[in-house]
N, C-alpha and C. Protein backbone atom coordinates (compact mmCIF):
# COMPACT_ATOMS: atom_id res chain seq x y z
N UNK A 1 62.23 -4.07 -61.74
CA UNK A 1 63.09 -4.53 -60.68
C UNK A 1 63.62 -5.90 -61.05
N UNK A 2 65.35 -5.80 -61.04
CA UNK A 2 65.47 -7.30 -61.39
C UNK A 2 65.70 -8.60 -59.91
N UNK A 3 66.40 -9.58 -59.96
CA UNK A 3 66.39 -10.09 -59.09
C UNK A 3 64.94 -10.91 -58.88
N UNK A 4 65.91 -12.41 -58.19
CA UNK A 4 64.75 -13.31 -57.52
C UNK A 4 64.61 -12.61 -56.10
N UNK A 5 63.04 -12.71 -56.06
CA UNK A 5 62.54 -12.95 -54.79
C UNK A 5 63.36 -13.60 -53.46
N UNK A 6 63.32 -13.52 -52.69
CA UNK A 6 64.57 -14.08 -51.25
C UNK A 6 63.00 -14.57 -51.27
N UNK A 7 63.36 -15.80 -49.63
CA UNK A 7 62.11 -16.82 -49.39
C UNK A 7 61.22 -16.11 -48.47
N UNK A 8 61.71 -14.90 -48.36
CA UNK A 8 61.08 -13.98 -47.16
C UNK A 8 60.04 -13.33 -47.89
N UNK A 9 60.16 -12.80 -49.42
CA UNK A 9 58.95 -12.57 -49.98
C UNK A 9 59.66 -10.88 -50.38
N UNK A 10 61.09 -10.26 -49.43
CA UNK A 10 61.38 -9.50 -49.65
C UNK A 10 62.37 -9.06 -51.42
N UNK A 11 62.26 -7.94 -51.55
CA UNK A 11 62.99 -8.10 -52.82
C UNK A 11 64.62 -7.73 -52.39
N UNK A 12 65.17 -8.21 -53.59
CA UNK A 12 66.55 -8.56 -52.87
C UNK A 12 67.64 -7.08 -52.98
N UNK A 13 66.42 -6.42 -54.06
CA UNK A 13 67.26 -4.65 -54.21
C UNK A 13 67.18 -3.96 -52.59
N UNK A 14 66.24 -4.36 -51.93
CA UNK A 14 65.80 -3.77 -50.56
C UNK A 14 66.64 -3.44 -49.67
N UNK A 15 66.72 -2.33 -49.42
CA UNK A 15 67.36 -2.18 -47.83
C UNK A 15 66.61 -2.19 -46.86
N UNK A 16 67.05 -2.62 -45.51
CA UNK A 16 66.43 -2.27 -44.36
C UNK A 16 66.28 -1.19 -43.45
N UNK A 17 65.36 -0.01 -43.71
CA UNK A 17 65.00 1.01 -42.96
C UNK A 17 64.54 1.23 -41.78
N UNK A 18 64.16 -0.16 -41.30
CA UNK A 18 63.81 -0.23 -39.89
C UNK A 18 63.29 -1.28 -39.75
N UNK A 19 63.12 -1.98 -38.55
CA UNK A 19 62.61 -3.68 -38.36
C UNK A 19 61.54 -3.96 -39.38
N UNK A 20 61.56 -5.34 -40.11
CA UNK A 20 60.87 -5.52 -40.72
C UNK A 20 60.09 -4.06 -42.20
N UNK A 21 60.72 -3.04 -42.18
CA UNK A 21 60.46 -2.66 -43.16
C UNK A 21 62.12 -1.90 -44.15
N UNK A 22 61.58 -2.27 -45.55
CA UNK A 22 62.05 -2.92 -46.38
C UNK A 22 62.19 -1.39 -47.70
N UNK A 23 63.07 -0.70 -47.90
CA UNK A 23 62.76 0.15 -48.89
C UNK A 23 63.95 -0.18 -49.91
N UNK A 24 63.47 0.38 -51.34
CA UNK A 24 63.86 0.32 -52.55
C UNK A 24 63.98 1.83 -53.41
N UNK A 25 65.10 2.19 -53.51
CA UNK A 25 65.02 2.98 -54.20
C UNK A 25 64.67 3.36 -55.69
N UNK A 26 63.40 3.77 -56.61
CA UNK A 26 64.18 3.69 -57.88
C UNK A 26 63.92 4.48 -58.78
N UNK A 27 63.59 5.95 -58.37
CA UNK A 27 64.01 7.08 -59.05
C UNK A 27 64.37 8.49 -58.30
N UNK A 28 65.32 9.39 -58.67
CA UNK A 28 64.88 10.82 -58.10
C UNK A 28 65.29 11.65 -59.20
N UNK A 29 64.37 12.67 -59.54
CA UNK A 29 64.86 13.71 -60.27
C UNK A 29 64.36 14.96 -59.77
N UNK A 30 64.89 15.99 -60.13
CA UNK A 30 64.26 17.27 -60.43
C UNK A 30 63.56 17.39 -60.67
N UNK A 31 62.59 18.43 -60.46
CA UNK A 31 61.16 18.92 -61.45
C UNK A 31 61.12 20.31 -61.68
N UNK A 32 60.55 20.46 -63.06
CA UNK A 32 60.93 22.05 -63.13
C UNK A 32 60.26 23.08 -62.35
N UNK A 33 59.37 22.56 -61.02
CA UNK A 33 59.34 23.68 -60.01
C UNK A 33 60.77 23.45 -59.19
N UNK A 34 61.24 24.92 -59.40
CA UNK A 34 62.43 25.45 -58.56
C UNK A 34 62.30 24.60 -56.99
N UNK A 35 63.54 24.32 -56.91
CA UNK A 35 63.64 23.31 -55.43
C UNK A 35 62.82 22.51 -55.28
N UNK A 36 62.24 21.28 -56.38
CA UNK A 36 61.38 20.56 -55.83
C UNK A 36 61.92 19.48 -56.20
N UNK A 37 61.89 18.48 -56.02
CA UNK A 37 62.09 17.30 -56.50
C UNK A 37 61.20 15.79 -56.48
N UNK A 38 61.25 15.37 -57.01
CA UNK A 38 60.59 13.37 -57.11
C UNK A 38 61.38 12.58 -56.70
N UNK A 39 60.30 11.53 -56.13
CA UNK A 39 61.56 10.59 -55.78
C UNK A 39 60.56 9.37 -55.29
N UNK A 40 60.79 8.08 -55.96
CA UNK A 40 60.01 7.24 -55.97
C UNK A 40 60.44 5.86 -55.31
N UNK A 41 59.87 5.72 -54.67
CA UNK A 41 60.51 4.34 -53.67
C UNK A 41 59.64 2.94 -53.76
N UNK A 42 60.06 1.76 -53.39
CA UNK A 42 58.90 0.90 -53.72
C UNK A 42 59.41 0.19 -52.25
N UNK A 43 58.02 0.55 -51.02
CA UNK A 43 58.59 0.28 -49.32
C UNK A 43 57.83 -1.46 -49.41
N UNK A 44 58.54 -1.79 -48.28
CA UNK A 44 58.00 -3.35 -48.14
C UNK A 44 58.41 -3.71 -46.76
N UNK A 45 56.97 -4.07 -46.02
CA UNK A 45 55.98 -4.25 -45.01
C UNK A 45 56.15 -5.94 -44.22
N UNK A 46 56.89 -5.88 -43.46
CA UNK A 46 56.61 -7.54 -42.93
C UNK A 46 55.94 -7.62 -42.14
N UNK A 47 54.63 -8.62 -41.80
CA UNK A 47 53.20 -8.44 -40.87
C UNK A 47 53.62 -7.63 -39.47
N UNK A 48 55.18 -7.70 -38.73
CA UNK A 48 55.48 -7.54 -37.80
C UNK A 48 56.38 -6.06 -37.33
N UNK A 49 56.58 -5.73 -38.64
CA UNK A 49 56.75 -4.45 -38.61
C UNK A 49 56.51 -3.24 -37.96
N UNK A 50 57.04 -2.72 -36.90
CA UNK A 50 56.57 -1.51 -35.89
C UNK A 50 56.14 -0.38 -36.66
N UNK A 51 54.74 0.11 -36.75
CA UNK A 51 54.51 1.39 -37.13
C UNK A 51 55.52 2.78 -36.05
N UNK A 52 55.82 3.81 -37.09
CA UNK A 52 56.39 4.58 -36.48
C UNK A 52 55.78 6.03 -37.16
N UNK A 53 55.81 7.07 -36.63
CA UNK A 53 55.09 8.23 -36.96
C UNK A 53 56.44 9.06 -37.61
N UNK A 54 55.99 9.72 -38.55
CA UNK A 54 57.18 10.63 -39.67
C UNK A 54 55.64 11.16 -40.51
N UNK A 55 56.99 12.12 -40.87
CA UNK A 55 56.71 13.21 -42.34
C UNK A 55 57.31 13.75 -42.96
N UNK A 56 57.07 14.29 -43.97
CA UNK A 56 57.79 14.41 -45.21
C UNK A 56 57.94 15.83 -45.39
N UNK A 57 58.86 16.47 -46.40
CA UNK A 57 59.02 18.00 -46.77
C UNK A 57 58.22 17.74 -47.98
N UNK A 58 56.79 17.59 -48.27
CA UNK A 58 56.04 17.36 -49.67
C UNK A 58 54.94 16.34 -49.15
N UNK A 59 54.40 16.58 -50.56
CA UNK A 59 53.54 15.41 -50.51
C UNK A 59 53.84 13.79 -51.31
N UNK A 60 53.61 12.71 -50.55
CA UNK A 60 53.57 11.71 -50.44
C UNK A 60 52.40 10.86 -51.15
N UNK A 61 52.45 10.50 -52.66
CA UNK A 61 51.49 9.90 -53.26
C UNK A 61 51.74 7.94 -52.99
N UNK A 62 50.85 7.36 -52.72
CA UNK A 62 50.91 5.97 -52.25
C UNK A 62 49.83 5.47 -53.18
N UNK A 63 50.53 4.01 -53.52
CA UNK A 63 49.78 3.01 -54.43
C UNK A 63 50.20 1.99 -53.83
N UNK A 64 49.03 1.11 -53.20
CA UNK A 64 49.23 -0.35 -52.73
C UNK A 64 49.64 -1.18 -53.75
N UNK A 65 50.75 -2.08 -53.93
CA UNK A 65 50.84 -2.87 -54.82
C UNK A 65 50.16 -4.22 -54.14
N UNK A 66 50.80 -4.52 -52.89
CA UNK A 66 50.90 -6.14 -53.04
C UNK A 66 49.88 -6.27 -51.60
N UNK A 67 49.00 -6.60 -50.41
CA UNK A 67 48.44 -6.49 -49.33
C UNK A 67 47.75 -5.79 -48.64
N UNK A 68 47.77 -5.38 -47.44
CA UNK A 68 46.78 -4.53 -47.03
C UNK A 68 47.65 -3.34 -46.14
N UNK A 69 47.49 -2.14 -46.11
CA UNK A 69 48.11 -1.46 -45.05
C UNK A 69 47.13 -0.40 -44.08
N UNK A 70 47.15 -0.13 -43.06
CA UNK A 70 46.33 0.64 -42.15
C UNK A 70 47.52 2.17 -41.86
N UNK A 71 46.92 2.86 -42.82
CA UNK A 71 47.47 4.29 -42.75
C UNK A 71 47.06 5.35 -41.17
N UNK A 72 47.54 5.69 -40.39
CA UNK A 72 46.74 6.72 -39.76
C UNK A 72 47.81 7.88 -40.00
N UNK A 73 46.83 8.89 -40.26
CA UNK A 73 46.90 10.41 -40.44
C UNK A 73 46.68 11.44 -39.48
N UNK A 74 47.63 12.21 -38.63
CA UNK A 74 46.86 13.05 -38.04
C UNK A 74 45.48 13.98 -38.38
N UNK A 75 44.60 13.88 -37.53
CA UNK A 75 43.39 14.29 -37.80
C UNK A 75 42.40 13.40 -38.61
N UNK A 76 42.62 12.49 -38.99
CA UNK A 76 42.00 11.54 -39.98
C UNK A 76 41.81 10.66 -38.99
N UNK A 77 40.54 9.60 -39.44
CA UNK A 77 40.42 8.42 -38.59
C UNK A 77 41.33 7.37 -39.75
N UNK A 78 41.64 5.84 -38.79
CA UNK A 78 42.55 5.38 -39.48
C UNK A 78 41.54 4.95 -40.78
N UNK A 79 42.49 4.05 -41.96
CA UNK A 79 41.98 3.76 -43.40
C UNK A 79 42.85 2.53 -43.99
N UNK A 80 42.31 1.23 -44.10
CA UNK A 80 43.46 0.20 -44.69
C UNK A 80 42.98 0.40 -46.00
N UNK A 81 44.34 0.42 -46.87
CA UNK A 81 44.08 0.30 -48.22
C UNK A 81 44.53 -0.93 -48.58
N UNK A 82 44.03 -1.67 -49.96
CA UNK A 82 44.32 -3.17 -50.15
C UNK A 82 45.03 -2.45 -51.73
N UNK A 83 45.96 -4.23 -52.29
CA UNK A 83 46.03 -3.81 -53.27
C UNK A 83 45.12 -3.24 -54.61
N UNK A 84 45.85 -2.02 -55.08
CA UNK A 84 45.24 -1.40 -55.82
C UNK A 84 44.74 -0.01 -55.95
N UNK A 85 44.70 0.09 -53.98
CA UNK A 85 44.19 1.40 -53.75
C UNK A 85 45.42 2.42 -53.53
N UNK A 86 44.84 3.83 -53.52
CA UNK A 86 46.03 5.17 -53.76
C UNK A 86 45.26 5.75 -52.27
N UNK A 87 46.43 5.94 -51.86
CA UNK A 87 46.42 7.34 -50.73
C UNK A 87 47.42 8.29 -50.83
N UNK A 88 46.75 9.92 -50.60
CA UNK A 88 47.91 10.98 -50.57
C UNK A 88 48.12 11.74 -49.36
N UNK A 89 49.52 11.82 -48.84
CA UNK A 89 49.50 12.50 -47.48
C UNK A 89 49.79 13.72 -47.69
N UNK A 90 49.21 14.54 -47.42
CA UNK A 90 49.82 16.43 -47.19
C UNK A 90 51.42 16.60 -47.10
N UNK A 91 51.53 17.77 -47.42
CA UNK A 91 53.09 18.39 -47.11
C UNK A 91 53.20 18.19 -45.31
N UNK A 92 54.17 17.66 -45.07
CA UNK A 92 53.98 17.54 -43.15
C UNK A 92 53.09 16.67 -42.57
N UNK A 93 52.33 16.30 -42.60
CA UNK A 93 51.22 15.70 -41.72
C UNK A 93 52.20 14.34 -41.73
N UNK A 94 51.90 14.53 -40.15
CA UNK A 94 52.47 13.46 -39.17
C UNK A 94 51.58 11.97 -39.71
N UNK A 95 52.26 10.67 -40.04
CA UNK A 95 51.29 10.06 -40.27
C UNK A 95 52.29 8.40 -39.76
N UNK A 96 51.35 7.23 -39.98
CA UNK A 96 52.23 6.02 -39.71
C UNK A 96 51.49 5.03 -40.96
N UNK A 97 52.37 3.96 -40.94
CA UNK A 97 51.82 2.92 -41.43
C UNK A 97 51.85 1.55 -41.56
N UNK A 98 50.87 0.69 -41.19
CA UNK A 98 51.40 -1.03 -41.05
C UNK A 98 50.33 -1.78 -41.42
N UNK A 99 51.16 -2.83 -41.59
CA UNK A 99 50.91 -4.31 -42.20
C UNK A 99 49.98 -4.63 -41.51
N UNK A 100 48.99 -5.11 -42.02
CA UNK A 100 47.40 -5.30 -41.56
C UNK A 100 47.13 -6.78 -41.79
N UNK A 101 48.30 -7.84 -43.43
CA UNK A 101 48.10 -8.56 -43.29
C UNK A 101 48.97 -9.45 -42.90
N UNK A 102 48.95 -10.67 -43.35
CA UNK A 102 49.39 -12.01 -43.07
C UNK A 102 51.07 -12.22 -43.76
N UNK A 103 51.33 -11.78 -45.24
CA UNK A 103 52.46 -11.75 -46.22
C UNK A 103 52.88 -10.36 -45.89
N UNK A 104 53.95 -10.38 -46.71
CA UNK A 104 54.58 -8.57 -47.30
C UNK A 104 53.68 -8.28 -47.59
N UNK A 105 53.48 -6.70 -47.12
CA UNK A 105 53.16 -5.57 -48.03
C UNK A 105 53.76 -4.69 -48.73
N UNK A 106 53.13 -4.26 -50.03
CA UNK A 106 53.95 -3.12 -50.75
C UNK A 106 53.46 -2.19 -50.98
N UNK A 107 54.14 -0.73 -51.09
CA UNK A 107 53.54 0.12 -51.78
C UNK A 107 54.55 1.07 -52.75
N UNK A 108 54.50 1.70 -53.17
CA UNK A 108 54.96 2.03 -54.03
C UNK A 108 54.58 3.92 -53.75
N UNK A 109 55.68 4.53 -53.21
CA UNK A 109 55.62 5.96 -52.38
C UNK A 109 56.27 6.58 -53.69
N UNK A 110 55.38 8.19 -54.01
CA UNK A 110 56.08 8.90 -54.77
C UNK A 110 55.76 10.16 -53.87
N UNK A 111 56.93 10.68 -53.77
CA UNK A 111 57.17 11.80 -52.88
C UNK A 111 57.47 12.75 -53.92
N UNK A 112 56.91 14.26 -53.71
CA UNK A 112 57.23 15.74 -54.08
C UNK A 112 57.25 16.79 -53.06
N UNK A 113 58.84 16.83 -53.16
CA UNK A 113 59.39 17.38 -51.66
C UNK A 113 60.59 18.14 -52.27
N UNK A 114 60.93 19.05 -51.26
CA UNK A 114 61.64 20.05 -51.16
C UNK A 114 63.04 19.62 -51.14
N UNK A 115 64.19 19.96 -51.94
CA UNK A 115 65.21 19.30 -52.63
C UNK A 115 66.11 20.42 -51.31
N UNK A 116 66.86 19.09 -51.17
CA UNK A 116 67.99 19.64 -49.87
C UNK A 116 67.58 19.06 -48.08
N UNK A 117 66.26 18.61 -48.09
CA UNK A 117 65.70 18.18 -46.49
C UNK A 117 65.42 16.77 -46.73
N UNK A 118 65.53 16.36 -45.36
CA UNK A 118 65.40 14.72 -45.41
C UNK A 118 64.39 14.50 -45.61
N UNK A 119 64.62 13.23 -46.64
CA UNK A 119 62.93 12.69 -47.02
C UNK A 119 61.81 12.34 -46.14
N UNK A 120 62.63 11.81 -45.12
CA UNK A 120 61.89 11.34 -44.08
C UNK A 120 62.26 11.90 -42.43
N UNK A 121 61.38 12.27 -41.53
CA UNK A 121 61.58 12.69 -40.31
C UNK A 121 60.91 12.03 -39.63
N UNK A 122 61.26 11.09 -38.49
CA UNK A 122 60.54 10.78 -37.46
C UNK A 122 60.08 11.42 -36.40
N UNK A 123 59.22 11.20 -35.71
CA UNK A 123 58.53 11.93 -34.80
C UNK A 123 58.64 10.94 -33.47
N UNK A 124 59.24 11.24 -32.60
CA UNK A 124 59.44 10.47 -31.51
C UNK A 124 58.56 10.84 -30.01
């Protein structure tokens, strides 16, 4: 990722996906299972950030880069991961996630999902 840092801690490739959270796009391809695809994002977490509940057409592989985040999963009790740690969400499962600490958080989402449906669905 190139680019300086902004003083917010956000990176400056970032768009804003919703208050205080922060996504980056920076890969998608094909995979040679028929209709599937990758697609790798690097999301970023401001302490104040509203958790919101969504899911995905696939599964959702997560690597904390930079803080702490508190995942809840339907059916799961909640789980903060710090940097370093990996969580994977199921195809569908309703899930949320937020900033637990003090700075940005990052993680770094690789999704394998069904090519043609939105990556993301909220659940209202």
């Amino acid at each position: 990722m190139g680019g300086t840092v902004r003083p917010d801690g956000i990176s400056p490739a970032a768009v804003e996906a919703a208050p205080g959270l922060w996504r980056v796009d920076l890969q998608r391809h094909d995979l040679s299972v028929p209709g599937r695809e990758v697609v790798q994002t690097r999301v970023e977490f401001t302490p104040d950030s509203p958790p919101f509940t969504h899911f995905h057409p696939g599964e959702e592989i997560i690597y904390v880069l930079q803080g702490s985040l508190e995942y809840r999963l339907d059916g799961h009790p909640p789980v903060v991961c710090h940097a370093g740690d990996a969580l994977t969400v199921g195809y569908g499962v309703h899930h949320q996630a937020r900033n637990v600490g003090r700075g940005i958080a990052v993680e770094l989402a690789t999704y394998v999902v069904e090519k043609g449906k939105p990556l993301l669905t909220r659940v209202d």
